[in-house]
N, C-alpha and C. Protein backbone atom coordinates (compact mmCIF):
# COMPACT_ATOMS: atom_id res chain seq x y z
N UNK A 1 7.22 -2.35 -6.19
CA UNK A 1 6.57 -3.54 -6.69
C UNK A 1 5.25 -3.72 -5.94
N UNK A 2 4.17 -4.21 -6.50
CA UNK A 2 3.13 -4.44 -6.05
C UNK A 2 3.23 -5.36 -4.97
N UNK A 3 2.44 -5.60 -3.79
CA UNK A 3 2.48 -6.56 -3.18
C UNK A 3 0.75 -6.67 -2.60
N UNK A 4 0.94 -8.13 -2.09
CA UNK A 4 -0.43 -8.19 -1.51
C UNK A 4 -0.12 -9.12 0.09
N UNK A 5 -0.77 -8.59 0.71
CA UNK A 5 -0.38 -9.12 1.82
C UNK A 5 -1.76 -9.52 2.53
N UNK A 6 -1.91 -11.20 3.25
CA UNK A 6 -2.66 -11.45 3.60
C UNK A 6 -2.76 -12.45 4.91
N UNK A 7 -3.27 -12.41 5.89
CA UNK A 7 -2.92 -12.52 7.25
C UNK A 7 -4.25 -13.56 8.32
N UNK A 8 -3.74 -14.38 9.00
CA UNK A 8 -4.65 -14.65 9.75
C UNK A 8 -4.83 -14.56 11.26
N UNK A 9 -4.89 -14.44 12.06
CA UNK A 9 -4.88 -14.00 13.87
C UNK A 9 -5.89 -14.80 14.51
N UNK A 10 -5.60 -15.68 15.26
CA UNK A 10 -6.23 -15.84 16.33
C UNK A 10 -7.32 -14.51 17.38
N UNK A 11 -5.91 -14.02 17.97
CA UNK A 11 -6.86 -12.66 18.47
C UNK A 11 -6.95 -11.88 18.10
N UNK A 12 -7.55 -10.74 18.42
CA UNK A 12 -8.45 -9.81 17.90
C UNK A 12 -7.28 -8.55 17.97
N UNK A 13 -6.71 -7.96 18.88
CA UNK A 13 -5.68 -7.19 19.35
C UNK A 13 -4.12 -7.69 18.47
N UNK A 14 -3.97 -8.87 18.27
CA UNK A 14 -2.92 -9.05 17.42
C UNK A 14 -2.97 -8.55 15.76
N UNK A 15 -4.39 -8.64 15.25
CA UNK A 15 -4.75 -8.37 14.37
C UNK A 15 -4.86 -6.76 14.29
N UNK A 16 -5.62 -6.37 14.90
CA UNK A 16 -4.99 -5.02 14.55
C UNK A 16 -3.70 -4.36 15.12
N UNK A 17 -2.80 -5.04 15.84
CA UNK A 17 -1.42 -4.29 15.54
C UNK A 17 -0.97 -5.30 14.03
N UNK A 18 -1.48 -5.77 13.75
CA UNK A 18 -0.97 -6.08 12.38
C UNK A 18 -1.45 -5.15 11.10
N UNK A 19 -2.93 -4.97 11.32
CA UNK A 19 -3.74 -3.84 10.44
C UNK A 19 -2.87 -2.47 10.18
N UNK A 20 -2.62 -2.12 11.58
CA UNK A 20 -2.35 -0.95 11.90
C UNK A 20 -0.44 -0.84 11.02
N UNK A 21 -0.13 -1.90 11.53
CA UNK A 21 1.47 -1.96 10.56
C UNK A 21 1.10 -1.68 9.05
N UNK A 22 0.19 -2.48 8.41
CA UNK A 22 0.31 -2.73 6.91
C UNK A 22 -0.44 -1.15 7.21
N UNK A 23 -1.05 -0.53 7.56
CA UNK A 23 -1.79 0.50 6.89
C UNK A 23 -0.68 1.33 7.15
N UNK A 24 0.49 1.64 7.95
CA UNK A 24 1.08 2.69 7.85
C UNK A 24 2.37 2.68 6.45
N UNK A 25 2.17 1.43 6.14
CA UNK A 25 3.09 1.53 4.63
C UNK A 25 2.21 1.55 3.12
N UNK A 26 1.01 2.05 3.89
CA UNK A 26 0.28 2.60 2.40
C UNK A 26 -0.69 1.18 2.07
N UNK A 27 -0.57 0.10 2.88
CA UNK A 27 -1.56 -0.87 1.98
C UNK A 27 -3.00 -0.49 2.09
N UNK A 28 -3.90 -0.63 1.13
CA UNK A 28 -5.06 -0.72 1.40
C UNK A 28 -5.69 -2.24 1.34
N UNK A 29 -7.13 -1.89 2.30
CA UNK A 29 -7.72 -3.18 2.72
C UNK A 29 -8.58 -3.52 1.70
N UNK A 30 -8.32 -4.49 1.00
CA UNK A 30 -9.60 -4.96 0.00
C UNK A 30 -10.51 -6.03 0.70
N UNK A 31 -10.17 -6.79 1.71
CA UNK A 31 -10.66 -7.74 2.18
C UNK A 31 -10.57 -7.72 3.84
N UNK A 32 -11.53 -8.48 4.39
CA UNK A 32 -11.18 -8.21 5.75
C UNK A 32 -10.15 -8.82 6.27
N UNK A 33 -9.13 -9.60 6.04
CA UNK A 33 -7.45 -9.93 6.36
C UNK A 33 -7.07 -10.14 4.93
N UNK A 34 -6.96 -9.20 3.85
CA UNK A 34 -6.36 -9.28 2.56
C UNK A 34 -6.22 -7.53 2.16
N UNK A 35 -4.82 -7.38 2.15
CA UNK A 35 -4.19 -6.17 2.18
C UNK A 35 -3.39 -6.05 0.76
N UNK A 36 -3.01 -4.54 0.12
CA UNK A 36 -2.33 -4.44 -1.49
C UNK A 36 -2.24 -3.17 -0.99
N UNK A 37 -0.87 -2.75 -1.77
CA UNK A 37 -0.18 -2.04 -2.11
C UNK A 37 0.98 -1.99 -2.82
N UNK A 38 1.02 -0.61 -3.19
CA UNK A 38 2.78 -0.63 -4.22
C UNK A 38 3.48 -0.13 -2.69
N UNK A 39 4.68 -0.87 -2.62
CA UNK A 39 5.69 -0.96 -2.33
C UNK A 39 7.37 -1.10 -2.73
N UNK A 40 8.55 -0.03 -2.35
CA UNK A 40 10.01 -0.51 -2.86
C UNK A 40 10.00 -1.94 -2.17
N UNK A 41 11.03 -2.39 -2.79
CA UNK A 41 11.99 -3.81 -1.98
C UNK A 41 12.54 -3.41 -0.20
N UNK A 42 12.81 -2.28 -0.24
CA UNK A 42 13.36 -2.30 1.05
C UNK A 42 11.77 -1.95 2.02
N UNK A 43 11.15 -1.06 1.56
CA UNK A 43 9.94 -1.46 2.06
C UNK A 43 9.45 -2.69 2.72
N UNK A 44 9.28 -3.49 2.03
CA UNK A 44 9.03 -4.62 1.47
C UNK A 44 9.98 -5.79 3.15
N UNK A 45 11.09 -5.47 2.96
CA UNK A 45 11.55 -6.13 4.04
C UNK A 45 12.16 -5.59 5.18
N UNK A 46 11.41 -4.42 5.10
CA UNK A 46 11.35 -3.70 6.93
C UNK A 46 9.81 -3.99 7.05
N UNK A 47 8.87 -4.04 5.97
CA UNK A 47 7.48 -4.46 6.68
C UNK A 47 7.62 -5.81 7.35
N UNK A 48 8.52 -6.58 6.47
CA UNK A 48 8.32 -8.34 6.70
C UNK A 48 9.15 -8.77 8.20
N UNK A 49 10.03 -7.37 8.49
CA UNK A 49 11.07 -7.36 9.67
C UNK A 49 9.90 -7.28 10.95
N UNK A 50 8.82 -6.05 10.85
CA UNK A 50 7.75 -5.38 11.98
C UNK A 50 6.88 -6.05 12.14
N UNK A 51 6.88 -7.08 10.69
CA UNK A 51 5.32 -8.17 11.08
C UNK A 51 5.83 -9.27 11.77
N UNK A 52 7.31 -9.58 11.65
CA UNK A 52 7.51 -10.76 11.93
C UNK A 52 7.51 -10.50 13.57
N UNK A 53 7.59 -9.32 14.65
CA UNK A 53 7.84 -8.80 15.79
C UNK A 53 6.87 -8.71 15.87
N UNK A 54 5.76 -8.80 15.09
CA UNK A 54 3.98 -8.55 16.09
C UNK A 54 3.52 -10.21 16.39
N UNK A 55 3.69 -11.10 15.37
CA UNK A 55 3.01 -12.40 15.12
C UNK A 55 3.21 -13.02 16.18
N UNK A 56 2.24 -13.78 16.17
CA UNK A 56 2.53 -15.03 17.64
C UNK A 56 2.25 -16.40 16.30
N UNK A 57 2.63 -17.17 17.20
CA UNK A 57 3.07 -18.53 16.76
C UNK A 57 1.61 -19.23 16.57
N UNK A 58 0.14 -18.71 16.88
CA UNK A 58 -1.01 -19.11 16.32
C UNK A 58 -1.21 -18.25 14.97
N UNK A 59 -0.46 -17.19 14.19
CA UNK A 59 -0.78 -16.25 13.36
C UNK A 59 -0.49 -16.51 11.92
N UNK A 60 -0.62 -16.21 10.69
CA UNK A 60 0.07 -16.55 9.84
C UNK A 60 -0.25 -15.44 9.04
N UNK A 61 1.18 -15.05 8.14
CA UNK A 61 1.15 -13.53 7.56
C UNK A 61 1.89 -14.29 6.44
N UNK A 62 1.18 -13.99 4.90
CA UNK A 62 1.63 -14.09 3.39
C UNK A 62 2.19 -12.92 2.71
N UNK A 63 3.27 -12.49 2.30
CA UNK A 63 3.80 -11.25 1.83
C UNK A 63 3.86 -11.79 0.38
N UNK A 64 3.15 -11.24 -0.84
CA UNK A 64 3.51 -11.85 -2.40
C UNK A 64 3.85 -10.64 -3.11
N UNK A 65 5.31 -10.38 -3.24
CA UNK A 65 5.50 -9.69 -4.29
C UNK A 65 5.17 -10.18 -6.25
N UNK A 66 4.53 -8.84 -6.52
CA UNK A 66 3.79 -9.21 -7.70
C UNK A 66 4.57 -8.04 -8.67
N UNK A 67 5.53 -8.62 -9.48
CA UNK A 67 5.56 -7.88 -10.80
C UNK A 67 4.61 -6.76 -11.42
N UNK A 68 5.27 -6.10 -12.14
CA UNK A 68 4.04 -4.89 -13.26
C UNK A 68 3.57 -5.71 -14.30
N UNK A 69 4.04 -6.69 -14.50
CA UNK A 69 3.75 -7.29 -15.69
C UNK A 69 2.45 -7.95 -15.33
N UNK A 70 2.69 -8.93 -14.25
CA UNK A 70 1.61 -9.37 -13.93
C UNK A 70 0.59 -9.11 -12.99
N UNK A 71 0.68 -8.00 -12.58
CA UNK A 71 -0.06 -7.16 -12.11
C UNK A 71 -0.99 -6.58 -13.07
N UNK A 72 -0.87 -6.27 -14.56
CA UNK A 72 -1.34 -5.59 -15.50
C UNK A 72 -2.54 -6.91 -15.76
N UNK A 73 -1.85 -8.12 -15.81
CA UNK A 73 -2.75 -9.35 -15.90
C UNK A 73 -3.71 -9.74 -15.38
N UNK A 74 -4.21 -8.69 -14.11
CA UNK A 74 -5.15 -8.72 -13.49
C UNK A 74 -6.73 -9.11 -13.69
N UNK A 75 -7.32 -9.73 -13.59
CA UNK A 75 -8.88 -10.23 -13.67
C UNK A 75 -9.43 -9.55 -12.40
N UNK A 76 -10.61 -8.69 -13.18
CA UNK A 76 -11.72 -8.38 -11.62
C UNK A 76 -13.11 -8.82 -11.85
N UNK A 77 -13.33 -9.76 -10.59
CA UNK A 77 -15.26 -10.00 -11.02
C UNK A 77 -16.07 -9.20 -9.77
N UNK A 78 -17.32 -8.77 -10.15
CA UNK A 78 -17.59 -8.51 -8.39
C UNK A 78 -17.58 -6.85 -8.55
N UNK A 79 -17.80 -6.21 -7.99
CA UNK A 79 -17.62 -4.90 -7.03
C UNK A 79 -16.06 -4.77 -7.48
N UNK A 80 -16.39 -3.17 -8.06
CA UNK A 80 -15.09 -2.63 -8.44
C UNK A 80 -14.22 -2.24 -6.99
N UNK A 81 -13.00 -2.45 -7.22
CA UNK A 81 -11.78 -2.21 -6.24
C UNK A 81 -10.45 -1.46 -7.22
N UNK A 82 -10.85 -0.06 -6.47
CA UNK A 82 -9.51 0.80 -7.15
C UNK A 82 -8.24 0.23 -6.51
N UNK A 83 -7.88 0.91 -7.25
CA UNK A 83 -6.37 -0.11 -7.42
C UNK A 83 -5.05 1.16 -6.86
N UNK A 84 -5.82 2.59 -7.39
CA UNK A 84 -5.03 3.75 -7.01
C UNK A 84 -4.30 4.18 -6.04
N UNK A 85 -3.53 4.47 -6.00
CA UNK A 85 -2.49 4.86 -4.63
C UNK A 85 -2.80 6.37 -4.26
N UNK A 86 -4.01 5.67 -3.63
CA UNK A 86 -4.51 7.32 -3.01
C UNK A 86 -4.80 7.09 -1.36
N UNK A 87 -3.54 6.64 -0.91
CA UNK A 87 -3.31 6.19 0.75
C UNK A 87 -1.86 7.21 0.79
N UNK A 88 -1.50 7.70 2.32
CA UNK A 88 -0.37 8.33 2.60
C UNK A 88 0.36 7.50 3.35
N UNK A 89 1.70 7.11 3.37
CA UNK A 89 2.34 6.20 3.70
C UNK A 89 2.98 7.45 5.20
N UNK A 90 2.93 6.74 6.82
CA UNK A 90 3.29 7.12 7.51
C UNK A 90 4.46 6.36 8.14
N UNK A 91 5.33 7.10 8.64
CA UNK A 91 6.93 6.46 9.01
C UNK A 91 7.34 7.16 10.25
């Protein structure tokens, strides 16, 4: 399932062990704390298990699983952003 994941950090070092998590399950960065990727369900909640072990209590991390359906529903304005799963997922 699609997901988008999007994050805020106080510090700078918390943030990228957070970067560094979402990028090893394949998300790519569309934004500078706004992350997407396809992801399974169990995926999905071993990422939400590793983020919840990095965050500190100034941090805040959004996980939105998004349907195919409405994923297809997509609107883009702006500067094209591939959408392709051309990232290698490391484990």
């Amino acid at each position: 399932m699609y997901t988008i994941v999007s994050f805020d950090c106080k510090f700078k070092g918390n943030r990228e062990n957070i970067e560094r998590t979402l990028q090893r399950y394949g998300l790519r960065k569309l934004q500078p704390l706004l992350y997407a990727g396809d992801l399974e369900n169990g995926e999905r909640e071993t990422l939400t298990e590793n983020i919840s072990k990095i965050v500190k209590q100034t941090d805040s991390v959004l996980i939105v699983p998004i349907c195919q359906s409405c994923f297809t529903k997509k609107e883009k304005c702006g500067r094209e952003i591939k959408f392709d799963n051309d990232l290698y997922r490391v484990y």
